[in-house]
PDB file of N, CA and C in Angstrom:
ATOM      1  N   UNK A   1      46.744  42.150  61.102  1.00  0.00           N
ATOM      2  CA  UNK A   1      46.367  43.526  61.330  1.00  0.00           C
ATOM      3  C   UNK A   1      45.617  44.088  60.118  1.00  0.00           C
ATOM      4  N   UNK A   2      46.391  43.882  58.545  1.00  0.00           N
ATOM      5  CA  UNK A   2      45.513  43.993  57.537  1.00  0.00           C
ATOM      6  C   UNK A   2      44.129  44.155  57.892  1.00  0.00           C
ATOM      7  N   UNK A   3      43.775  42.283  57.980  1.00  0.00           N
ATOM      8  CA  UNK A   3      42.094  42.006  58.226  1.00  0.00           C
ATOM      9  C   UNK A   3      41.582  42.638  59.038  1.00  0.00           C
ATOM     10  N   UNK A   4      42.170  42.572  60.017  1.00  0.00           N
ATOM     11  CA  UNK A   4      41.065  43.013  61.478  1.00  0.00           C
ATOM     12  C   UNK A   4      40.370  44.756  61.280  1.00  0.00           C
ATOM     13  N   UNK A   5      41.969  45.525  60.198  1.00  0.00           N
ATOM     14  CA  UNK A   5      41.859  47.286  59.586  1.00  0.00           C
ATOM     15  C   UNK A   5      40.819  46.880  58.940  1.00  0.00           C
ATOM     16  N   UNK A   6      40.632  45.972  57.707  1.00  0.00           N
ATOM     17  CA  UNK A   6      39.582  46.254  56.912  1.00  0.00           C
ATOM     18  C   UNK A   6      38.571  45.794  57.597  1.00  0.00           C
ATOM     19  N   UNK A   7      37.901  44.824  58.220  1.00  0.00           N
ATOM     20  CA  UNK A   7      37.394  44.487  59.106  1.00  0.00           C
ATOM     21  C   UNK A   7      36.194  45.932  59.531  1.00  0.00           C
ATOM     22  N   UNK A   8      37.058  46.684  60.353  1.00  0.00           N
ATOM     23  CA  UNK A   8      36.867  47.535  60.768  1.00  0.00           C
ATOM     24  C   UNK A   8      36.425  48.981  59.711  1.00  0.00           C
ATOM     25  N   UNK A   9      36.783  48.766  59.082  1.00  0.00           N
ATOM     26  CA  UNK A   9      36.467  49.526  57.866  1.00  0.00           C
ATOM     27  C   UNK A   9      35.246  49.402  56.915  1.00  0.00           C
ATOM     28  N   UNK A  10      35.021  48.411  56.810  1.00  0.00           N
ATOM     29  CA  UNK A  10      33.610  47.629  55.993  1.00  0.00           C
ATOM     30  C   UNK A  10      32.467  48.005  57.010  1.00  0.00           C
ATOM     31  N   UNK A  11      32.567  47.877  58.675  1.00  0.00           N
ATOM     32  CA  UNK A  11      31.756  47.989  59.218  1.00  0.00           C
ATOM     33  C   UNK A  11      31.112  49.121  59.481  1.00  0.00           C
ATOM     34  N   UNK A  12      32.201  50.420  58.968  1.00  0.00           N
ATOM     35  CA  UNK A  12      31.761  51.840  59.051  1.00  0.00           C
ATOM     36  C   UNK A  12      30.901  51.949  57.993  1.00  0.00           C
ATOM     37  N   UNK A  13      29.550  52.547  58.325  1.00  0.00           N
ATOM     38  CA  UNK A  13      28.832  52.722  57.402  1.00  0.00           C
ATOM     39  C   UNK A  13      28.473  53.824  56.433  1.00  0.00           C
ATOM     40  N   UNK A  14      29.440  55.020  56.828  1.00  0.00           N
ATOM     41  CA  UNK A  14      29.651  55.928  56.281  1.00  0.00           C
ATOM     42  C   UNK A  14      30.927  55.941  55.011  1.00  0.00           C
ATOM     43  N   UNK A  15      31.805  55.026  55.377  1.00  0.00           N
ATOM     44  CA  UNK A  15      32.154  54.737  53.975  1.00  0.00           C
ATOM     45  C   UNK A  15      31.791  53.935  52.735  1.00  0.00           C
ATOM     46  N   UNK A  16      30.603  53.275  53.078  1.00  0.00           N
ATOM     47  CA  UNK A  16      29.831  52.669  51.786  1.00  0.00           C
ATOM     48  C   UNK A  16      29.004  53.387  51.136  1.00  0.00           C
ATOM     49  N   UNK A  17      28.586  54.898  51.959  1.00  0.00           N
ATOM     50  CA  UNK A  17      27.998  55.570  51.173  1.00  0.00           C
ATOM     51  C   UNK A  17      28.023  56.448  49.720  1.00  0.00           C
ATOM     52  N   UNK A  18      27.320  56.979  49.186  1.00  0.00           N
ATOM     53  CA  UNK A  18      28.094  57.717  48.284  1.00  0.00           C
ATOM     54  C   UNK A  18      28.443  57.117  46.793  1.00  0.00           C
ATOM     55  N   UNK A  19      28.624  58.003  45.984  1.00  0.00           N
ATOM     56  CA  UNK A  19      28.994  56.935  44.543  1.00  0.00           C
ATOM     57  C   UNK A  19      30.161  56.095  44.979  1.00  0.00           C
ATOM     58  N   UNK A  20      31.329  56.500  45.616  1.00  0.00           N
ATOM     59  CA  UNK A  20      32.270  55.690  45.741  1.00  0.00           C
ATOM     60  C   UNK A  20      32.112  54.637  46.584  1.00  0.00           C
ATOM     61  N   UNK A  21      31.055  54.424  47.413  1.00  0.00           N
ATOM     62  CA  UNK A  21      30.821  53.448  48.141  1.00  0.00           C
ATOM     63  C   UNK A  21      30.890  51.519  47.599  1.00  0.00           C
ATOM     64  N   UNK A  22      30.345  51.977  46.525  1.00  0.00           N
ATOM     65  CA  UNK A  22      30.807  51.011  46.016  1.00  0.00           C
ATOM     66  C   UNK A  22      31.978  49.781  45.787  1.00  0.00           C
ATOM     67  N   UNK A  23      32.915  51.230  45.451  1.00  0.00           N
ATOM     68  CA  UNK A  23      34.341  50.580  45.758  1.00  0.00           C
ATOM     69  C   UNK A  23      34.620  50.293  46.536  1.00  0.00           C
ATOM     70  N   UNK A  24      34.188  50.188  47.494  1.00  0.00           N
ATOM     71  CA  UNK A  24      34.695  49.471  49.066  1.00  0.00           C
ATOM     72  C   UNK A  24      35.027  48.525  48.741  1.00  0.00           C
ATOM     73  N   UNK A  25      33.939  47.107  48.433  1.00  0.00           N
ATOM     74  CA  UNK A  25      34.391  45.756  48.271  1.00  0.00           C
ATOM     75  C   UNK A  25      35.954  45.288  47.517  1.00  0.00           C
ATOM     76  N   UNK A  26      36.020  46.552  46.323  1.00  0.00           N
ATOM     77  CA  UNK A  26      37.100  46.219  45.338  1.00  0.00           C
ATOM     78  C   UNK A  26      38.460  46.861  46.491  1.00  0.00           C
ATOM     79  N   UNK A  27      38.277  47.892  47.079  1.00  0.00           N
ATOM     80  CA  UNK A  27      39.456  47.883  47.528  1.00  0.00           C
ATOM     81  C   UNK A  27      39.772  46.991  48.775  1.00  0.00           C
ATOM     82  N   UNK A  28      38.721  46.673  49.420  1.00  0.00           N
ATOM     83  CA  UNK A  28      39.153  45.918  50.646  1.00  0.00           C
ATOM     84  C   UNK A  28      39.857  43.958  50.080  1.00  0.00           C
ATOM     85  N   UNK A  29      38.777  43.887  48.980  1.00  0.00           N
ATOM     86  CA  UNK A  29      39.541  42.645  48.348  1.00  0.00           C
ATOM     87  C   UNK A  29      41.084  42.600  47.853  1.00  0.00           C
ATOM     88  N   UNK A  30      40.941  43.845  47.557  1.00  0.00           N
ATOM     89  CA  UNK A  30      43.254  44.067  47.161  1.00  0.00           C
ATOM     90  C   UNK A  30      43.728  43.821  47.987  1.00  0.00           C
ATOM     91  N   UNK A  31      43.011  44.669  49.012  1.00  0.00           N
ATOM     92  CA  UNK A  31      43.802  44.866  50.389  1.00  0.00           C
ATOM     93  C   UNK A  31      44.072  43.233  50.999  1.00  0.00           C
ATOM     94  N   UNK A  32      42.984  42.421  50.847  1.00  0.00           N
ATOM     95  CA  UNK A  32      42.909  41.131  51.357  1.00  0.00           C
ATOM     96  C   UNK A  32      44.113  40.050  50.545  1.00  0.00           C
ATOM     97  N   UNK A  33      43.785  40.706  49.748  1.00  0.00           N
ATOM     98  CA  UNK A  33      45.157  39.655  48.303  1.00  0.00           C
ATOM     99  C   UNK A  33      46.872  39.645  48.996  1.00  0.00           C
ATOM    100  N   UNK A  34      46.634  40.703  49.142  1.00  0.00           N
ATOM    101  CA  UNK A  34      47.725  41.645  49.740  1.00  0.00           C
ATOM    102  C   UNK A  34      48.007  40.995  51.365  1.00  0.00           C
ATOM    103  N   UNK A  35      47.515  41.096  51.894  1.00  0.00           N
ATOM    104  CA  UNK A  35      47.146  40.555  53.099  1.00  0.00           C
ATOM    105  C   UNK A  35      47.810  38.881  53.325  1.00  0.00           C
ATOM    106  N   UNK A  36      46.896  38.319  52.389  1.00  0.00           N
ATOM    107  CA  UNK A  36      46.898  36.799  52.584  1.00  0.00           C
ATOM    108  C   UNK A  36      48.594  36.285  51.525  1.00  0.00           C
ATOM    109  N   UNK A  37      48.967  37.119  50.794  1.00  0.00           N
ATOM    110  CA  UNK A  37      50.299  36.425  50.115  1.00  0.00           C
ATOM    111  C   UNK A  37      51.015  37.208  51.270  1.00  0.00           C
ATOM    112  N   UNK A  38      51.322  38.049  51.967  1.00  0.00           N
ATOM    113  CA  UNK A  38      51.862  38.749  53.290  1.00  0.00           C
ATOM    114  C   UNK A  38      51.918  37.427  54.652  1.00  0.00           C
ATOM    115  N   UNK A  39      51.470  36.546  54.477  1.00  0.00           N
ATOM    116  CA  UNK A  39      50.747  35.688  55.514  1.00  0.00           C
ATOM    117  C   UNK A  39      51.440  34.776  55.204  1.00  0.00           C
ATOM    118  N   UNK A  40      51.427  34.433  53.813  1.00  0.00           N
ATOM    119  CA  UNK A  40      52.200  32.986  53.348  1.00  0.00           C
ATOM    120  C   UNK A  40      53.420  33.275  52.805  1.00  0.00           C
ATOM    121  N   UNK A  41      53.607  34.656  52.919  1.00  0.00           N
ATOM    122  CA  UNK A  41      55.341  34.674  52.610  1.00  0.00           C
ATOM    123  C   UNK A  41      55.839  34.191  53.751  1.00  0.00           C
ATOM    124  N   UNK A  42      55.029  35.289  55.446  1.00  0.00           N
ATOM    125  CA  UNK A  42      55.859  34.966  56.071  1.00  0.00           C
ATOM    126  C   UNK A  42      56.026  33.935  56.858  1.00  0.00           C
ATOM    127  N   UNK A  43      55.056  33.015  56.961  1.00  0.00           N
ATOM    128  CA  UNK A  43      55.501  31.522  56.961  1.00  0.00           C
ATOM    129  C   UNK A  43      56.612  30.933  55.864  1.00  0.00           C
ATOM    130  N   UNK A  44      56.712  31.025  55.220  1.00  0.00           N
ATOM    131  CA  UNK A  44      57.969  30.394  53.975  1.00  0.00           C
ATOM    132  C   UNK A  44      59.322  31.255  54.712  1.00  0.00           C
ATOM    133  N   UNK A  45      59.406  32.459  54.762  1.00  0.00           N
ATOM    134  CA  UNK A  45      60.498  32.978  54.831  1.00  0.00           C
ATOM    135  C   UNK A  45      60.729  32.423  57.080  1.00  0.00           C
ATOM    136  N   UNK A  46      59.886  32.149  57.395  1.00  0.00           N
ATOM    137  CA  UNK A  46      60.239  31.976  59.046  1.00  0.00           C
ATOM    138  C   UNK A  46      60.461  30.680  58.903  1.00  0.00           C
ATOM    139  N   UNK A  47      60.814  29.864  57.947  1.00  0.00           N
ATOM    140  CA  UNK A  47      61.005  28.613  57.491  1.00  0.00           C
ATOM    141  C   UNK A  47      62.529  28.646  56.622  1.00  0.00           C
ATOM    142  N   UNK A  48      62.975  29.840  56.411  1.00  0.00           N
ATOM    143  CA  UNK A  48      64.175  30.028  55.939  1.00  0.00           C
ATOM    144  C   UNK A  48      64.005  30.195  54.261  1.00  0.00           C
ATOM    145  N   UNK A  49      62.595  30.695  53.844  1.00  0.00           N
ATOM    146  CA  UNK A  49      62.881  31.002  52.531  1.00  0.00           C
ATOM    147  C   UNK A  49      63.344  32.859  52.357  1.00  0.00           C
ATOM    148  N   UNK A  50      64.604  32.568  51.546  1.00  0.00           N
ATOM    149  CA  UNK A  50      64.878  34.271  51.385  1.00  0.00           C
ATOM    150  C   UNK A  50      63.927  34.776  50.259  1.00  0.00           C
ATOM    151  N   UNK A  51      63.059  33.686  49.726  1.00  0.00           N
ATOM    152  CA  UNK A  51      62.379  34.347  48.432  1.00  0.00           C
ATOM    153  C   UNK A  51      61.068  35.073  48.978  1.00  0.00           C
ATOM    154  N   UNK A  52      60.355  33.905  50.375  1.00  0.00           N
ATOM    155  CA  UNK A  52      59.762  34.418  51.231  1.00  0.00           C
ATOM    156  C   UNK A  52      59.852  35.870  51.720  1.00  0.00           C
ATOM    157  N   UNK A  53      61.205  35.603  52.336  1.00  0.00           N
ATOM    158  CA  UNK A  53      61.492  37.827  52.739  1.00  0.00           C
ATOM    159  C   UNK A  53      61.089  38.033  52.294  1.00  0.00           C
ATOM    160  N   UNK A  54      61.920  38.393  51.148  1.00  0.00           N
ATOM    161  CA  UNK A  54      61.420  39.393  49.525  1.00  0.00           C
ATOM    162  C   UNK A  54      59.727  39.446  49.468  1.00  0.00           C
ATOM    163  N   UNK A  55      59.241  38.514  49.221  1.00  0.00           N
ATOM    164  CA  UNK A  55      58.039  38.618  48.899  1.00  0.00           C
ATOM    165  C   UNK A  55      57.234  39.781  49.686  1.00  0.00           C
ATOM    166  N   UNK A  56      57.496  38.806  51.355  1.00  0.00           N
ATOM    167  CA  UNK A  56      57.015  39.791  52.562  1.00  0.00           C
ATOM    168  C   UNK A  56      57.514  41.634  52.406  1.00  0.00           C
ATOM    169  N   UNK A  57      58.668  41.748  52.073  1.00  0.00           N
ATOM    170  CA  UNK A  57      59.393  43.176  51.503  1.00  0.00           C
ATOM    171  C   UNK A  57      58.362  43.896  50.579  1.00  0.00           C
ATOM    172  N   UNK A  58      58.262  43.136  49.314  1.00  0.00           N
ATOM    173  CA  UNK A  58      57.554  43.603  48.441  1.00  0.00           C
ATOM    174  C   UNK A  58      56.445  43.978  48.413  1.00  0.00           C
ATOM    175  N   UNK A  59      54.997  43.081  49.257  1.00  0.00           N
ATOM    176  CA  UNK A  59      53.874  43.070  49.637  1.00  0.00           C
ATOM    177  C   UNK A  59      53.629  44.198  50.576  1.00  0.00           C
ATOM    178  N   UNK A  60      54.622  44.502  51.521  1.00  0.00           N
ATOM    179  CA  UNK A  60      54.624  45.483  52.518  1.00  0.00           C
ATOM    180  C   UNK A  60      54.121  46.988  51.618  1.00  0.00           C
ATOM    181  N   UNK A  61      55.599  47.056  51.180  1.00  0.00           N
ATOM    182  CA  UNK A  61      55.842  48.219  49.853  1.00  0.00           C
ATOM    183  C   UNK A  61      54.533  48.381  48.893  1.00  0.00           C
ATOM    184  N   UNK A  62      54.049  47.461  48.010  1.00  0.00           N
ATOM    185  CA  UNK A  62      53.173  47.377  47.126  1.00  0.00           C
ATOM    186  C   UNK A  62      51.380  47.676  48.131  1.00  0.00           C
ATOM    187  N   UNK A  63      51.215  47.514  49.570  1.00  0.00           N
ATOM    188  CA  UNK A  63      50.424  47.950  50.282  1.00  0.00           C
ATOM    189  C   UNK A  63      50.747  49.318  50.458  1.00  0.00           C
ATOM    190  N   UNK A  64      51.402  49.820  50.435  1.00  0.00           N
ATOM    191  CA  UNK A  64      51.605  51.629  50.781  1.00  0.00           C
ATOM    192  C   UNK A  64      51.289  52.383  49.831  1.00  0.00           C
ATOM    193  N   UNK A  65      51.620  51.524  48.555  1.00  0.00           N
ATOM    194  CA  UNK A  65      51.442  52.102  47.137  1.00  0.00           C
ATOM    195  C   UNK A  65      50.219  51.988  46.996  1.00  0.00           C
ATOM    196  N   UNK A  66      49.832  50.500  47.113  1.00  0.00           N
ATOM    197  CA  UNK A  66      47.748  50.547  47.047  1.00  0.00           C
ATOM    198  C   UNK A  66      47.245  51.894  48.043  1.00  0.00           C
ATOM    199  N   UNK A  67      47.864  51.729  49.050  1.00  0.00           N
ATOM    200  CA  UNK A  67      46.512  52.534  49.847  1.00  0.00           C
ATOM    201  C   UNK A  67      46.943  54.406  49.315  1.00  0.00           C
ATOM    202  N   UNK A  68      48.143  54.309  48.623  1.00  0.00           N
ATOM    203  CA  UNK A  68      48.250  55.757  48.254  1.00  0.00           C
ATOM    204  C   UNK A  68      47.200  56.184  46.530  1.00  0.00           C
ATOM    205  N   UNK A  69      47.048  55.119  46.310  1.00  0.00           N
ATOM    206  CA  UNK A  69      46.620  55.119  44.755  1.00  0.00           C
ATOM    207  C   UNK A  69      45.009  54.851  45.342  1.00  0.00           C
ATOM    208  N   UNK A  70      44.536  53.724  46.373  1.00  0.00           N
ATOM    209  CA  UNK A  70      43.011  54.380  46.358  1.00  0.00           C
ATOM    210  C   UNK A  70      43.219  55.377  47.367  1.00  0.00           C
ATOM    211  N   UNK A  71      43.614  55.846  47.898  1.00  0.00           N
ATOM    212  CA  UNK A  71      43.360  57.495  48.046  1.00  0.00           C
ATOM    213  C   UNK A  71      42.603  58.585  47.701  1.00  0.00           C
ATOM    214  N   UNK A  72      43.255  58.445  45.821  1.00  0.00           N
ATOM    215  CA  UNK A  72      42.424  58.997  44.918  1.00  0.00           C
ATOM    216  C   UNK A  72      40.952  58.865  44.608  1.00  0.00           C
ATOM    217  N   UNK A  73      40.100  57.460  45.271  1.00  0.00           N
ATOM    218  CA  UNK A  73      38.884  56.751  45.246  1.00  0.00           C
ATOM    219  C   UNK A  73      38.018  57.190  46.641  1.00  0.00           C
ATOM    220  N   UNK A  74      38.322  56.493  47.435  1.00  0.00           N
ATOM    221  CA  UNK A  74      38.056  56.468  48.840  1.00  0.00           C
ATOM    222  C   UNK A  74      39.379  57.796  49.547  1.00  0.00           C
ATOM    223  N   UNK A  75      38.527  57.835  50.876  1.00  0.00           N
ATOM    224  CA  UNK A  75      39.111  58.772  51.719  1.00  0.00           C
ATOM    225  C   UNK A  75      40.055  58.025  52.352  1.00  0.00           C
ATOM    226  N   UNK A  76      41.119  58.875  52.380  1.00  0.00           N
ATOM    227  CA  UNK A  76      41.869  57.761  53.251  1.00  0.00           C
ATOM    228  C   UNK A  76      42.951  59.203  54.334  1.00  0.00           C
ATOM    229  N   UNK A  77      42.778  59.324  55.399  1.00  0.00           N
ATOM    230  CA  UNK A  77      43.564  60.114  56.069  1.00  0.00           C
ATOM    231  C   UNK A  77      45.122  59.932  55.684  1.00  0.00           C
ATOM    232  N   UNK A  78      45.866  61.472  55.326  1.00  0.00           N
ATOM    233  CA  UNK A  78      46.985  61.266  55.246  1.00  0.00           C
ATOM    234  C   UNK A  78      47.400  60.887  56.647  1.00  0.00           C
ATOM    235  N   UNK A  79      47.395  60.960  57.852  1.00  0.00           N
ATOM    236  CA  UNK A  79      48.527  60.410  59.160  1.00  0.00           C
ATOM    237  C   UNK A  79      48.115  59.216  59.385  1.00  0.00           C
ATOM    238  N   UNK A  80      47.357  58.571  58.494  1.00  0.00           N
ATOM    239  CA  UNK A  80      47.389  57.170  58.754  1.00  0.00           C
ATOM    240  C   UNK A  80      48.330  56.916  57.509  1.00  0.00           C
ATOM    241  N   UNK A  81      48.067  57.177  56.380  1.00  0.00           N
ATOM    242  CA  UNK A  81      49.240  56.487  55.327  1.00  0.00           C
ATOM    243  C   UNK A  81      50.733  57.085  55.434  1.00  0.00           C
ATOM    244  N   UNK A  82      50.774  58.403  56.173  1.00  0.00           N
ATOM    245  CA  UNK A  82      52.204  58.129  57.059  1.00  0.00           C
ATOM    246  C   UNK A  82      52.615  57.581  57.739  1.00  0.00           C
ATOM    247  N   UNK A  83      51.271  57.531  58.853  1.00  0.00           N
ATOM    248  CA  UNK A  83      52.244  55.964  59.879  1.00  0.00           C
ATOM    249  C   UNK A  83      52.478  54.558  59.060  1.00  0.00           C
ATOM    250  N   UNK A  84      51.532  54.282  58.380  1.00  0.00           N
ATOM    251  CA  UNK A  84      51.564  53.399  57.754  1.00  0.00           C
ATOM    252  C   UNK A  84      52.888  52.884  56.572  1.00  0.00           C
ATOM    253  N   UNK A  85      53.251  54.185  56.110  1.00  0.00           N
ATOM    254  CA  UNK A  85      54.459  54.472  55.189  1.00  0.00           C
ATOM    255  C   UNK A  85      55.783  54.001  56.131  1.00  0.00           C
ATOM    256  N   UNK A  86      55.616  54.787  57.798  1.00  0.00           N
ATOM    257  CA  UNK A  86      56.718  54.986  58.502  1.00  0.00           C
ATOM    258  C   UNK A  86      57.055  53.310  59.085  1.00  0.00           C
ATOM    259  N   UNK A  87      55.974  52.732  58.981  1.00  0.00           N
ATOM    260  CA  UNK A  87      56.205  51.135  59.908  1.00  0.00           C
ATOM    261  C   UNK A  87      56.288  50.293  58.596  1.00  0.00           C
ATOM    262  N   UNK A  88      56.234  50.712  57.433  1.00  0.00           N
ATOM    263  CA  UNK A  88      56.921  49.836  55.972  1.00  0.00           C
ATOM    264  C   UNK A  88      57.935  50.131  55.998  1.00  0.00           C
ATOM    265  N   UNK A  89      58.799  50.723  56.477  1.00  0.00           N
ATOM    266  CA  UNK A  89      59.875  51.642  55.718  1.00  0.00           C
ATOM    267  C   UNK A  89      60.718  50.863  56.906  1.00  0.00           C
ATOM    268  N   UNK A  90      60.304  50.635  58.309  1.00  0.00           N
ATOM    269  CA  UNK A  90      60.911  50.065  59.355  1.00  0.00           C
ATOM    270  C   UNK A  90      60.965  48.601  59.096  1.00  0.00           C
ATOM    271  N   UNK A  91      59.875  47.865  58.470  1.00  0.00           N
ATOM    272  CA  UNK A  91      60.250  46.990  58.310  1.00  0.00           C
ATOM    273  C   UNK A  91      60.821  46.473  56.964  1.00  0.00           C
ATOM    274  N   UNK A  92      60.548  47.003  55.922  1.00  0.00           N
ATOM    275  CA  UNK A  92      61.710  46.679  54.762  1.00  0.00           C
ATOM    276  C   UNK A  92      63.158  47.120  55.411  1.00  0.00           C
ATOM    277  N   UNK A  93      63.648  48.185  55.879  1.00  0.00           N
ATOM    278  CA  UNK A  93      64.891  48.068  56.551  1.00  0.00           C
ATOM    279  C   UNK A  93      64.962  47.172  57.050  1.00  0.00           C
ATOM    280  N   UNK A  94      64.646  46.386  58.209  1.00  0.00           N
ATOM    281  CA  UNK A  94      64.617  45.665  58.685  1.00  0.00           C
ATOM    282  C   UNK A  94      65.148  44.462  58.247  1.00  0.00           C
ATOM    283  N   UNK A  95      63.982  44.368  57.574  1.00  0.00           N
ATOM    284  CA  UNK A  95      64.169  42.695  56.770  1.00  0.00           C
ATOM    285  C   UNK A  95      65.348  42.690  55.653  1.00  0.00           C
ATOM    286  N   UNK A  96      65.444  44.028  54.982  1.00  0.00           N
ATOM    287  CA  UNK A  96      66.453  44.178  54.022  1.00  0.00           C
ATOM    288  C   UNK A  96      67.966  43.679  54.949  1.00  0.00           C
ATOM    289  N   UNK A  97      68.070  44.571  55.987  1.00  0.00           N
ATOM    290  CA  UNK A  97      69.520  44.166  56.785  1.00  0.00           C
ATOM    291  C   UNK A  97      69.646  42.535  57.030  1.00  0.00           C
ATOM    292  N   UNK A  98      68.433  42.312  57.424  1.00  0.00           N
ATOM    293  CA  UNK A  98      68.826  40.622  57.496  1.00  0.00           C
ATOM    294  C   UNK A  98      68.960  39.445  56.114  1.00  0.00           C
ATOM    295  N   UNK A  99      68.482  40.428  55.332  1.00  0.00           N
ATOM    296  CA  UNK A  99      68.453  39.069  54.502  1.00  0.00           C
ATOM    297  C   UNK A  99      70.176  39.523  53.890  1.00  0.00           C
ATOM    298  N   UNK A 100      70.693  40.931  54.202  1.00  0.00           N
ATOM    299  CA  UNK A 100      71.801  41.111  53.592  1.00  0.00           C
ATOM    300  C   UNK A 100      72.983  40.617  54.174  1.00  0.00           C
ATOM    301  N   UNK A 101      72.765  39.806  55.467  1.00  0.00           N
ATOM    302  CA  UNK A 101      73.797  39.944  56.784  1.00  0.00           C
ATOM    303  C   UNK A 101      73.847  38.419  56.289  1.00  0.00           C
ATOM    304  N   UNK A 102      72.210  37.592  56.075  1.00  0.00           N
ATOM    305  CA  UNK A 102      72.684  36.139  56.193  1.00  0.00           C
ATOM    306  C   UNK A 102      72.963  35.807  54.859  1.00  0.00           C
ATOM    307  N   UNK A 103      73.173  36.896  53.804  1.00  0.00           N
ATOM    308  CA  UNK A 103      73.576  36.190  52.703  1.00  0.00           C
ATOM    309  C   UNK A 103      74.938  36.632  52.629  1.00  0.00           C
ATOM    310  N   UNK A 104      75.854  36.992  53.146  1.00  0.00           N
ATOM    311  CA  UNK A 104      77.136  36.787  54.097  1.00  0.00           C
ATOM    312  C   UNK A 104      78.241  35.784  54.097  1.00  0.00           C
TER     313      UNK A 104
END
């Protein structure tokens, strides 16, 4: 979902405009970093790594924080980084309860 958002984002051409336009590439590449260790956690952790979770936990979290910090750069609608906040927050619960249940 990451990719396909930025994806979709690069192709708008109204956000490359502008001095900040620039930054597009730099933030969509975080976003992609972000993205792709998100990808290979959660293969490791659907393989039974708990370090995996975590990772996937962390990456989630550390994406809410990126997209709140370029904010300040690029436009970024607040009711998207609320929903966005609200479906991290569902899934670190989430994943937090399980990794707490099977370490049990």
């Amino acid at each position: 979902m990451d990719v396909a958002a930025l994806a979709i984002l690069i192709a708008r051409p109204a956000l490359s405009e502008g001095h900040r336009g620039g930054l597009l590439p730099v933030v969509a590449s975080s976003f992609a970093v972000v993205a792709v260790v998100t990808l290979v956690a959660v293969i490791l952790a659907w393989r039974g790594s708990r370090a995996g979770a975590w990772t996937v936990l962390v990456a989630r979290v550390v994406r809410v924080a990126m997209w709140g910090a370029w904010g300040a750069l690029v436009q970024v609608q607040a009711s998207a980084l609320a929903g966005h906040a609200v479906v991290t927050a569902l899934v670190v619960i989430l994943l937090a309860r399980g990794l707490s249940r099977s370490a049990r």
